[in-house]
PDB file of N, CA and C in Angstrom:
ATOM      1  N   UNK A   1       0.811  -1.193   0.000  1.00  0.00           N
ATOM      2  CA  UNK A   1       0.000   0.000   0.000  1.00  0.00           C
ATOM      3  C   UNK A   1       0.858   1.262   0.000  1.00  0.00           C
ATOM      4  N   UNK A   2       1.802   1.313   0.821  1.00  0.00           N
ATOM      5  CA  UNK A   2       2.608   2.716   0.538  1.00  0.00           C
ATOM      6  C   UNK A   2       3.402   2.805  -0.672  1.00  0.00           C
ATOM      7  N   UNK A   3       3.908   1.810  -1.463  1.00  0.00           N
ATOM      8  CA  UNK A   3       4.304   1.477  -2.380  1.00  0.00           C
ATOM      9  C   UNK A   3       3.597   2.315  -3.306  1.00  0.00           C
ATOM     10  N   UNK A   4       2.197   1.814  -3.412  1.00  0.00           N
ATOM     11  CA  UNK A   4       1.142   2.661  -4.449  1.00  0.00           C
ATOM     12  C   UNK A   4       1.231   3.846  -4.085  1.00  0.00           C
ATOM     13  N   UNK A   5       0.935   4.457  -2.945  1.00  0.00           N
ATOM     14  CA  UNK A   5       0.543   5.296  -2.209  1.00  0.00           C
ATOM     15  C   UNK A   5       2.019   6.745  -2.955  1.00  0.00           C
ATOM     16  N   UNK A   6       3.288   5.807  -2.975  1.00  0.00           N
ATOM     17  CA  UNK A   6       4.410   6.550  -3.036  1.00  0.00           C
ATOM     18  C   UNK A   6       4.494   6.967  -4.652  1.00  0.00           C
ATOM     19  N   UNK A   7       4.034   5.775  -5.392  1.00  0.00           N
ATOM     20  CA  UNK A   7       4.330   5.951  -6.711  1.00  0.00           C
ATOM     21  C   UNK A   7       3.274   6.746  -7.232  1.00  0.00           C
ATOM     22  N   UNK A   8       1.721   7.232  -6.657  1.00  0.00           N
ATOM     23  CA  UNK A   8       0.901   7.952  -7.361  1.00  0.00           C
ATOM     24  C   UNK A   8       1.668   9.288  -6.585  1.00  0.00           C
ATOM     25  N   UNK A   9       2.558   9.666  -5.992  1.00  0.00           N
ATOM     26  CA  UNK A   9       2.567  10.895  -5.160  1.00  0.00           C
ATOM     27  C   UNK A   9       3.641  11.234  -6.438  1.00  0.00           C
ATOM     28  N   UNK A  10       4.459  10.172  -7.035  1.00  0.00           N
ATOM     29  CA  UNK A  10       5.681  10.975  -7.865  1.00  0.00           C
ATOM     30  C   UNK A  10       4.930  10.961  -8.872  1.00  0.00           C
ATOM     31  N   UNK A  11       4.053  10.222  -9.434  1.00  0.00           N
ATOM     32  CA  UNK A  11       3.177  10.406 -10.700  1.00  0.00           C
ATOM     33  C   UNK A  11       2.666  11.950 -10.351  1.00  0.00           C
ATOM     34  N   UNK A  12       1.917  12.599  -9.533  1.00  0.00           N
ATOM     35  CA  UNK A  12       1.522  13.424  -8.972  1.00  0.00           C
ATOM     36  C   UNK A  12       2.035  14.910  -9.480  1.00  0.00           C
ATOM     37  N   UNK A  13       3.742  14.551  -9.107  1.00  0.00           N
ATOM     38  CA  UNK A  13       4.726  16.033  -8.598  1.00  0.00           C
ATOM     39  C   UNK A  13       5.143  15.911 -10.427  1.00  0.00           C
ATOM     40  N   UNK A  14       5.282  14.503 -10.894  1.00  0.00           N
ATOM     41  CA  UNK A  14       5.998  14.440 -12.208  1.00  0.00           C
ATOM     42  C   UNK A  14       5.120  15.623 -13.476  1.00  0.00           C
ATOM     43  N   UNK A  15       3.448  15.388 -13.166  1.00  0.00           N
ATOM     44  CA  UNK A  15       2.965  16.183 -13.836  1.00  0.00           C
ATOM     45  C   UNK A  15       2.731  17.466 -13.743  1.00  0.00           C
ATOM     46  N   UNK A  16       2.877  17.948 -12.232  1.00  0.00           N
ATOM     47  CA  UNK A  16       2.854  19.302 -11.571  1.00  0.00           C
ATOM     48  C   UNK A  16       3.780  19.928 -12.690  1.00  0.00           C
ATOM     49  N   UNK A  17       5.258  19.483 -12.583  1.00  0.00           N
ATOM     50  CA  UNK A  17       6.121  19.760 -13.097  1.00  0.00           C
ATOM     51  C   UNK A  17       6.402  20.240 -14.508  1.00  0.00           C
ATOM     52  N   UNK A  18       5.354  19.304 -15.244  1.00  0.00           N
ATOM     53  CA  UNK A  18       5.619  19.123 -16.436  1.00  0.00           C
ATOM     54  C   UNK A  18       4.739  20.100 -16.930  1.00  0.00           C
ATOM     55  N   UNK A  19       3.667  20.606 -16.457  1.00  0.00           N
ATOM     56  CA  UNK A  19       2.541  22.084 -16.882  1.00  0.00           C
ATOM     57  C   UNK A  19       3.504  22.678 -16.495  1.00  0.00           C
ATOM     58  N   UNK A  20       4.558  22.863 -15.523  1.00  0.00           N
ATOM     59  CA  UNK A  20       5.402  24.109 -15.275  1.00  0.00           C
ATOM     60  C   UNK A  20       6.308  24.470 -16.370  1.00  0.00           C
ATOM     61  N   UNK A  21       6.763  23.847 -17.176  1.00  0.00           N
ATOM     62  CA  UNK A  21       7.347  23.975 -18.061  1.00  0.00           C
ATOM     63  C   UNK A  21       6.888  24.682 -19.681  1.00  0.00           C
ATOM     64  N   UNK A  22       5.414  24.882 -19.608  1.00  0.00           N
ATOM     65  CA  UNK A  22       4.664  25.520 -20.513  1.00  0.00           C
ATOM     66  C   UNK A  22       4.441  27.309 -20.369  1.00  0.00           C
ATOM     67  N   UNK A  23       4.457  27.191 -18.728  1.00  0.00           N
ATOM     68  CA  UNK A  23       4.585  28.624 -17.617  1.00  0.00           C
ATOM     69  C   UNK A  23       5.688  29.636 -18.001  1.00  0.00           C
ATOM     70  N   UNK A  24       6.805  28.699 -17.955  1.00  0.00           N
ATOM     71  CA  UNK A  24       8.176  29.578 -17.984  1.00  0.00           C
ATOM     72  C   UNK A  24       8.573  29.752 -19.429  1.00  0.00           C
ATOM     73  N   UNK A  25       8.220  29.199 -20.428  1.00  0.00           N
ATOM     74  CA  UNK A  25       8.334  29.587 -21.760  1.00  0.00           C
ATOM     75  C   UNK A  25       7.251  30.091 -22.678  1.00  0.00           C
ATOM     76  N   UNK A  26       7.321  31.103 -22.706  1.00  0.00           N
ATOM     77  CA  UNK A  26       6.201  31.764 -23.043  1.00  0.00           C
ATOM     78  C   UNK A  26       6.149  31.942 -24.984  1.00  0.00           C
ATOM     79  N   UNK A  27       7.318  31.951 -25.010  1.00  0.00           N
ATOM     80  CA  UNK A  27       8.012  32.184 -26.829  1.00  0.00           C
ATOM     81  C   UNK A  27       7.909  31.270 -27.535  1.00  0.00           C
ATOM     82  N   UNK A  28       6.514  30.370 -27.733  1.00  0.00           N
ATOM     83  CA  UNK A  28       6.859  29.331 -28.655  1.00  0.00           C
ATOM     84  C   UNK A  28       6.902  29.988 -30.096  1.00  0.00           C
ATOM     85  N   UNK A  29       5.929  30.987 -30.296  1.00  0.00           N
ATOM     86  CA  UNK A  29       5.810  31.434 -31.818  1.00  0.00           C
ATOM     87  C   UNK A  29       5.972  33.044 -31.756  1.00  0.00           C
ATOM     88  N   UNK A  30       7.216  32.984 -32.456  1.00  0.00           N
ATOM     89  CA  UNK A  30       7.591  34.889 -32.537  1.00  0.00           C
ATOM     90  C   UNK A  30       6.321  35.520 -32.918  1.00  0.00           C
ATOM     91  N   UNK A  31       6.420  36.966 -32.502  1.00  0.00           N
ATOM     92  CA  UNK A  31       5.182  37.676 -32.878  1.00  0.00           C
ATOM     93  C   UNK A  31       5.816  38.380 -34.492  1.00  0.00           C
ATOM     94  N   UNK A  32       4.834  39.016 -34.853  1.00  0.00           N
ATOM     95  CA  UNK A  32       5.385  39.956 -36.195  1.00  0.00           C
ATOM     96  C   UNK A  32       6.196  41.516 -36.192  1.00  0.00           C
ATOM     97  N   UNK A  33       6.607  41.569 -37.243  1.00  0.00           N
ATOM     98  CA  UNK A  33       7.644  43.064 -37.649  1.00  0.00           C
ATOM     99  C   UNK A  33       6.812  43.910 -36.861  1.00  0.00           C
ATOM    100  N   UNK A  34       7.430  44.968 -36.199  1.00  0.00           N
ATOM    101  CA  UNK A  34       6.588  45.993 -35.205  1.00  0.00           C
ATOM    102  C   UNK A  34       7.578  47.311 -35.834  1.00  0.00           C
ATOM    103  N   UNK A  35       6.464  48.454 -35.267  1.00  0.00           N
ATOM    104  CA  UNK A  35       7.062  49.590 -35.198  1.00  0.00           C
ATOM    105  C   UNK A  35       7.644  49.860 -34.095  1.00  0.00           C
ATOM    106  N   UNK A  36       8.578  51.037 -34.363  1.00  0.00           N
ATOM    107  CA  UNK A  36       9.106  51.480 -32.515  1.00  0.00           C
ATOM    108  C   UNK A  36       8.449  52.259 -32.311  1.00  0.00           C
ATOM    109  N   UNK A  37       7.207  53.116 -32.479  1.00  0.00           N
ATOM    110  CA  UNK A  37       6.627  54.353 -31.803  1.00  0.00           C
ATOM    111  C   UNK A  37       6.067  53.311 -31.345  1.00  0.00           C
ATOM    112  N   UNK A  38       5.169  52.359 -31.584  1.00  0.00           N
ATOM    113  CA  UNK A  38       4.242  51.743 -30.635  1.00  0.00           C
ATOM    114  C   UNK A  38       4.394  50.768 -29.968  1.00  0.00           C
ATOM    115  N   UNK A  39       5.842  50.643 -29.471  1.00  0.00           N
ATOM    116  CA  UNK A  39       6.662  50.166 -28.682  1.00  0.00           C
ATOM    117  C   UNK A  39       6.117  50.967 -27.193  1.00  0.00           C
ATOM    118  N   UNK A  40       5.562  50.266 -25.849  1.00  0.00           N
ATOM    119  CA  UNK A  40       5.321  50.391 -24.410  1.00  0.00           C
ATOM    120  C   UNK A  40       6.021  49.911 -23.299  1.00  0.00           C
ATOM    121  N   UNK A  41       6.393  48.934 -23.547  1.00  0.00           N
ATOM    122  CA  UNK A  41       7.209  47.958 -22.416  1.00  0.00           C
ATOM    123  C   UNK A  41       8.011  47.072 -23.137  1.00  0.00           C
ATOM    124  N   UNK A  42       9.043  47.146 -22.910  1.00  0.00           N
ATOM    125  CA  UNK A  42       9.827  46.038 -23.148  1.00  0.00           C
ATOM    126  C   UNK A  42      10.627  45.006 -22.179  1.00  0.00           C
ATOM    127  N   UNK A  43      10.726  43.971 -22.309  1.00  0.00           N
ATOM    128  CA  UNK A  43      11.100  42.911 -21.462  1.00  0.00           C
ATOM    129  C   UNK A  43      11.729  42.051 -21.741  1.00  0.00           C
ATOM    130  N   UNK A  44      13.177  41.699 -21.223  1.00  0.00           N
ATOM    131  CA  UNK A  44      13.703  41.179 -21.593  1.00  0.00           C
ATOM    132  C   UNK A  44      14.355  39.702 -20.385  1.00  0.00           C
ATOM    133  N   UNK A  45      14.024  38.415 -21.011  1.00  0.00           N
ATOM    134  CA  UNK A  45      13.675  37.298 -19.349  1.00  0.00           C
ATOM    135  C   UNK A  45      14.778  36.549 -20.001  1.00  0.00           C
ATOM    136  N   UNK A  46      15.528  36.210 -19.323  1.00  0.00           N
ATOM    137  CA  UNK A  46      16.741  35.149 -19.702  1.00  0.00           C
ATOM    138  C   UNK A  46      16.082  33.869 -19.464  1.00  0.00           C
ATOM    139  N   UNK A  47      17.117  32.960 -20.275  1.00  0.00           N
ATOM    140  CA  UNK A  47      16.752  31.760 -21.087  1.00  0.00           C
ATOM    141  C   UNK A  47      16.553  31.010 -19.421  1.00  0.00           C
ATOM    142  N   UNK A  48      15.808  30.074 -19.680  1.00  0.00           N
ATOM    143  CA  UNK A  48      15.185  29.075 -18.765  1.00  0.00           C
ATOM    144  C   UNK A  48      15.685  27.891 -18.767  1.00  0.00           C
ATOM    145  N   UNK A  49      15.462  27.005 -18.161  1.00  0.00           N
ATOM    146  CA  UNK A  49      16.136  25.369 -18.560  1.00  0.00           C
ATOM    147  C   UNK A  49      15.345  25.042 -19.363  1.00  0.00           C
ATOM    148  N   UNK A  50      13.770  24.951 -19.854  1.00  0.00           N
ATOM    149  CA  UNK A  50      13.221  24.411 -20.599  1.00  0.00           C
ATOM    150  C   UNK A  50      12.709  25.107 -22.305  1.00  0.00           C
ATOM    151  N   UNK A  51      13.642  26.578 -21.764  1.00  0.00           N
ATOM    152  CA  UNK A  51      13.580  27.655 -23.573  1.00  0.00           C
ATOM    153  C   UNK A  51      14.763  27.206 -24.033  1.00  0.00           C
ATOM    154  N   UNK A  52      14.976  27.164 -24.976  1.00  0.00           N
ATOM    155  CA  UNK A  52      16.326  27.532 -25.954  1.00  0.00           C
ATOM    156  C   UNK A  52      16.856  28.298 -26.153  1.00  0.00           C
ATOM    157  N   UNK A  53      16.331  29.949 -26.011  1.00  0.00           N
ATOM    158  CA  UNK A  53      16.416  31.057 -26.140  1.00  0.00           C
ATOM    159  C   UNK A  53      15.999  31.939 -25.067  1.00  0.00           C
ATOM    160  N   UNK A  54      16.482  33.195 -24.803  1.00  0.00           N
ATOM    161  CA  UNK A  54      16.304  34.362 -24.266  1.00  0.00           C
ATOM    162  C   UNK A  54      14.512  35.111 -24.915  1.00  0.00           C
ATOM    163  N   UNK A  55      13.432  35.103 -23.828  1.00  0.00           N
ATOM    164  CA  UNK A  55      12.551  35.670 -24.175  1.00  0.00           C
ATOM    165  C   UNK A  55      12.491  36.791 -24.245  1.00  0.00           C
ATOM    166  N   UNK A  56      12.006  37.744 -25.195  1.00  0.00           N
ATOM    167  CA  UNK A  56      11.706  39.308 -25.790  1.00  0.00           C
ATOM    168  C   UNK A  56      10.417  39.184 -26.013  1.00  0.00           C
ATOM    169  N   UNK A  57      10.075  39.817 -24.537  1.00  0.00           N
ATOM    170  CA  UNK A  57       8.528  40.031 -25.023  1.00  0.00           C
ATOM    171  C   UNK A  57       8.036  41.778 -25.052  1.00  0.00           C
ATOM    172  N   UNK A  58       7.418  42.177 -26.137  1.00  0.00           N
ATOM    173  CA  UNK A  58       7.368  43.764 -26.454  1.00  0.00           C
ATOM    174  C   UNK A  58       5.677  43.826 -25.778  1.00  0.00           C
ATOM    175  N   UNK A  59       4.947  44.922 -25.570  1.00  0.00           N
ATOM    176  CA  UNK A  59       4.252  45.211 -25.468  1.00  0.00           C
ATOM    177  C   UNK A  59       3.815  46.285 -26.165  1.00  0.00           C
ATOM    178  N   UNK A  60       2.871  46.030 -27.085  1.00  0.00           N
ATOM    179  CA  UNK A  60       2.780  47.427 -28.144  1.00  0.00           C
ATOM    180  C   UNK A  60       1.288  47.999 -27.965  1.00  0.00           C
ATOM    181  N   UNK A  61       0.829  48.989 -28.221  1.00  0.00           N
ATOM    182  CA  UNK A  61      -0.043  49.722 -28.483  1.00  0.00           C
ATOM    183  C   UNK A  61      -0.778  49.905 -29.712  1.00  0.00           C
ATOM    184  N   UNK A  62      -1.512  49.738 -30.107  1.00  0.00           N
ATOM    185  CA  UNK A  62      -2.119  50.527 -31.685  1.00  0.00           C
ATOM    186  C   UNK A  62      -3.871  51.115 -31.380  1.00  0.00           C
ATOM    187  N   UNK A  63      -3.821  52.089 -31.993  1.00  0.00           N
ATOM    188  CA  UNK A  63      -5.479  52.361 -31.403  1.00  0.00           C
ATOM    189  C   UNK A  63      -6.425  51.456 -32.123  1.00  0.00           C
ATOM    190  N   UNK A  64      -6.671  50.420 -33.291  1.00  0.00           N
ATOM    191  CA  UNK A  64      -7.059  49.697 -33.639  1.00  0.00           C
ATOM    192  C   UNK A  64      -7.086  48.848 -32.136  1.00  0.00           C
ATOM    193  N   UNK A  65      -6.257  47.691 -32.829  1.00  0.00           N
ATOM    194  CA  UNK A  65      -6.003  46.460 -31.575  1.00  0.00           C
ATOM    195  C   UNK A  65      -5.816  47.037 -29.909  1.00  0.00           C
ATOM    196  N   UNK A  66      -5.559  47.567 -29.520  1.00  0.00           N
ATOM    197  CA  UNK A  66      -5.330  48.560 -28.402  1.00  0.00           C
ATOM    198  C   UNK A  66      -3.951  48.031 -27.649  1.00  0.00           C
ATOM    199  N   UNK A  67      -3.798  47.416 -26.575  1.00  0.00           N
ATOM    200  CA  UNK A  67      -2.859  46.705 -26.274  1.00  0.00           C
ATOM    201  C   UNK A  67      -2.555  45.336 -26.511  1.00  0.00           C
ATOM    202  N   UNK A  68      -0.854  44.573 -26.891  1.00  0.00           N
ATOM    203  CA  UNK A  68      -1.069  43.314 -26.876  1.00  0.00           C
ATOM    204  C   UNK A  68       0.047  42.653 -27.399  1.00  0.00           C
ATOM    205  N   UNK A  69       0.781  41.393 -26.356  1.00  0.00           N
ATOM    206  CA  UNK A  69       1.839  41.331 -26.327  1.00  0.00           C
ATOM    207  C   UNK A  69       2.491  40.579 -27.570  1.00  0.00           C
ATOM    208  N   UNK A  70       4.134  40.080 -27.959  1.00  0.00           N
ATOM    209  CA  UNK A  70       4.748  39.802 -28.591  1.00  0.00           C
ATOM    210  C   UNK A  70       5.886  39.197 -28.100  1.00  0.00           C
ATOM    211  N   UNK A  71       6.087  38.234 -28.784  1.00  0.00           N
ATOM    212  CA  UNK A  71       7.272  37.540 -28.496  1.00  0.00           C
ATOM    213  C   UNK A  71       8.380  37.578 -29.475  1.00  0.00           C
ATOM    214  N   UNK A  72       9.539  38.231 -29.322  1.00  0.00           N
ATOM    215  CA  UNK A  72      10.429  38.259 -30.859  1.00  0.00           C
ATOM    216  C   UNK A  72      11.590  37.510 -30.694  1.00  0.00           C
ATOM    217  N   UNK A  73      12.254  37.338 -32.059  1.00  0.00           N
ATOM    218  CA  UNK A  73      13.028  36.396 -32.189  1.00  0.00           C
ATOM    219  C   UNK A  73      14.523  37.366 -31.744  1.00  0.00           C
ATOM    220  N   UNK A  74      15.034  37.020 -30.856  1.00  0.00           N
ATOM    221  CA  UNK A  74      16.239  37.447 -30.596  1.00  0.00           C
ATOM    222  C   UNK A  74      17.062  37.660 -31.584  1.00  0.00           C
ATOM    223  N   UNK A  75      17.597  36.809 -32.415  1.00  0.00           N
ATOM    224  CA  UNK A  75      19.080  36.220 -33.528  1.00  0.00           C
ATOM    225  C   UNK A  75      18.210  37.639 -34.834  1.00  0.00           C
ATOM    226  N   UNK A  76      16.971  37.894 -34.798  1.00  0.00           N
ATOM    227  CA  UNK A  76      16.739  38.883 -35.987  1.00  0.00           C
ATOM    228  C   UNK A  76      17.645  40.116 -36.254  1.00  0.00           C
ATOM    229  N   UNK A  77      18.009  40.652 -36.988  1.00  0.00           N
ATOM    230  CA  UNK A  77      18.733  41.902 -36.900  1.00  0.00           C
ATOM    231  C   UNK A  77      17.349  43.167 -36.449  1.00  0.00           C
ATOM    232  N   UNK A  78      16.456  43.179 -36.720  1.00  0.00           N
ATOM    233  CA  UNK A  78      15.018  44.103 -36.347  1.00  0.00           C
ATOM    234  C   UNK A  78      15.232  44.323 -34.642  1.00  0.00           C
ATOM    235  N   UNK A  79      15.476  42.967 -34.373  1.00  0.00           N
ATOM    236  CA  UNK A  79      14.851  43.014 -33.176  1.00  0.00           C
ATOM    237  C   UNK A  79      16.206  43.669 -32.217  1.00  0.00           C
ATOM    238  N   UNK A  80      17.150  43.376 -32.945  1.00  0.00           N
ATOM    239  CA  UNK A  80      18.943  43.754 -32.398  1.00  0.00           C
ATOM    240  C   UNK A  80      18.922  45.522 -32.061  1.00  0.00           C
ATOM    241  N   UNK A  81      18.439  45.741 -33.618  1.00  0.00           N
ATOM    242  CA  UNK A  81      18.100  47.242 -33.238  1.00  0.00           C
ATOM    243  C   UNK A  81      17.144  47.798 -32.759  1.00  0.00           C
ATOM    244  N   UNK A  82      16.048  47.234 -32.153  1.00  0.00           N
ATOM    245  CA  UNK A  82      14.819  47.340 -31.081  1.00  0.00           C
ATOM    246  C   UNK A  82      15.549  47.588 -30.009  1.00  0.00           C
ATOM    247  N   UNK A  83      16.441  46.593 -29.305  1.00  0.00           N
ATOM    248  CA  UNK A  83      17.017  46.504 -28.091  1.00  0.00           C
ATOM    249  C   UNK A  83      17.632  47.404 -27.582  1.00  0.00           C
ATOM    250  N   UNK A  84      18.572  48.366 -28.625  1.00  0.00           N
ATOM    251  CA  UNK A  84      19.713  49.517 -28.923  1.00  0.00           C
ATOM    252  C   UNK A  84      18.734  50.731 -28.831  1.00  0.00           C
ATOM    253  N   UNK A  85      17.917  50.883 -28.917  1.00  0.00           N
ATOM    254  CA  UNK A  85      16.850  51.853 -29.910  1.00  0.00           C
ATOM    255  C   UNK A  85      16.435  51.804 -28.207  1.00  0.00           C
ATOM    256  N   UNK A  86      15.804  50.714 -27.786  1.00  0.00           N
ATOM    257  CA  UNK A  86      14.929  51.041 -26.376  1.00  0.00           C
ATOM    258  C   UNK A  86      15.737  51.381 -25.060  1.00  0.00           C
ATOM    259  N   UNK A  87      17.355  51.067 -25.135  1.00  0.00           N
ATOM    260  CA  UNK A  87      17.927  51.258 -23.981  1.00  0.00           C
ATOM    261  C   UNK A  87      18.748  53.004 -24.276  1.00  0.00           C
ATOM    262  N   UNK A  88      18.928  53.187 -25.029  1.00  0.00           N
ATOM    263  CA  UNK A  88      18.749  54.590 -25.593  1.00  0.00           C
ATOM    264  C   UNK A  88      17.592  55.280 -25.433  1.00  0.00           C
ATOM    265  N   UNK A  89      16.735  55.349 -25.542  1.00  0.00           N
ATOM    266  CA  UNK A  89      15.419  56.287 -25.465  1.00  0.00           C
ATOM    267  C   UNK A  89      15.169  56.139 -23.765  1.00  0.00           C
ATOM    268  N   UNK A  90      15.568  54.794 -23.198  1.00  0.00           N
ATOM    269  CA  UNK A  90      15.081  55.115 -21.927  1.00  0.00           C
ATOM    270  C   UNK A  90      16.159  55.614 -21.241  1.00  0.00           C
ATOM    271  N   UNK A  91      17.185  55.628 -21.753  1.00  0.00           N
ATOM    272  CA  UNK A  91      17.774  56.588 -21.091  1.00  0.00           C
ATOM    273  C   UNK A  91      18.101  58.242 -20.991  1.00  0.00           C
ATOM    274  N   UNK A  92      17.580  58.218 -22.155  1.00  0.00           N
ATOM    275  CA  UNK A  92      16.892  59.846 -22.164  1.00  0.00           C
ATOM    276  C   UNK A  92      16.196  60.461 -21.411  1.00  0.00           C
ATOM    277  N   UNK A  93      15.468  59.704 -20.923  1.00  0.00           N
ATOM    278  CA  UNK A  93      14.111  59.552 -20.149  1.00  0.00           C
ATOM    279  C   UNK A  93      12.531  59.808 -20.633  1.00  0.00           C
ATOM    280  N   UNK A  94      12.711  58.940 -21.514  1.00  0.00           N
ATOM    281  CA  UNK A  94      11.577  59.396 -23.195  1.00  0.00           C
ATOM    282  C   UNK A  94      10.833  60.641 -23.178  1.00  0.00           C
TER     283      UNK A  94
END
């Protein structure tokens, strides 16, 4: 009986685990080409054990769509000069 008892508890934690891994990677599918005026937040989350990559997630604005996030591909040259472009302007103090 504890036997069972032990092996449904790691069956248990094994799957806890395994939805956690959907949590912390948020970047499965890059978002599309953006502008920088409607650039709001930018965020930048280092790579995880279960990403491959460094997440870039933008938060943009448009008065159409209104707010709504993005995930970009790091290795792009677009997104290289997004990064340059946003740590510059905030240090201006926009």
């Amino acid at each position: 009986m504890k036997l069972l008892t032990a092996a449904l508890l790691l069956l248990f934690i094994a799957m806890c685990l395994a939805s956690a891994d959907g949590v912390k990677c948020k970047c499965s599918r890059k978002g599309p080409k953006i502008r920088f005026s409607n650039v709001r937040k930018l965020e930048v989350k280092p790579r995880y054990p279960f990403c491959v990559e460094e997440m870039i997630i933008v938060t943009l604005w448009t008065r159409v769509r209104g707010e709504q996030q993005h995930c970009l591909n790091p290795k792009r040259q677009n997104t290289v000069r997004l990064l340059k472009w946003y740590r510059v302007w905030k240090e201006k103090g926009r």
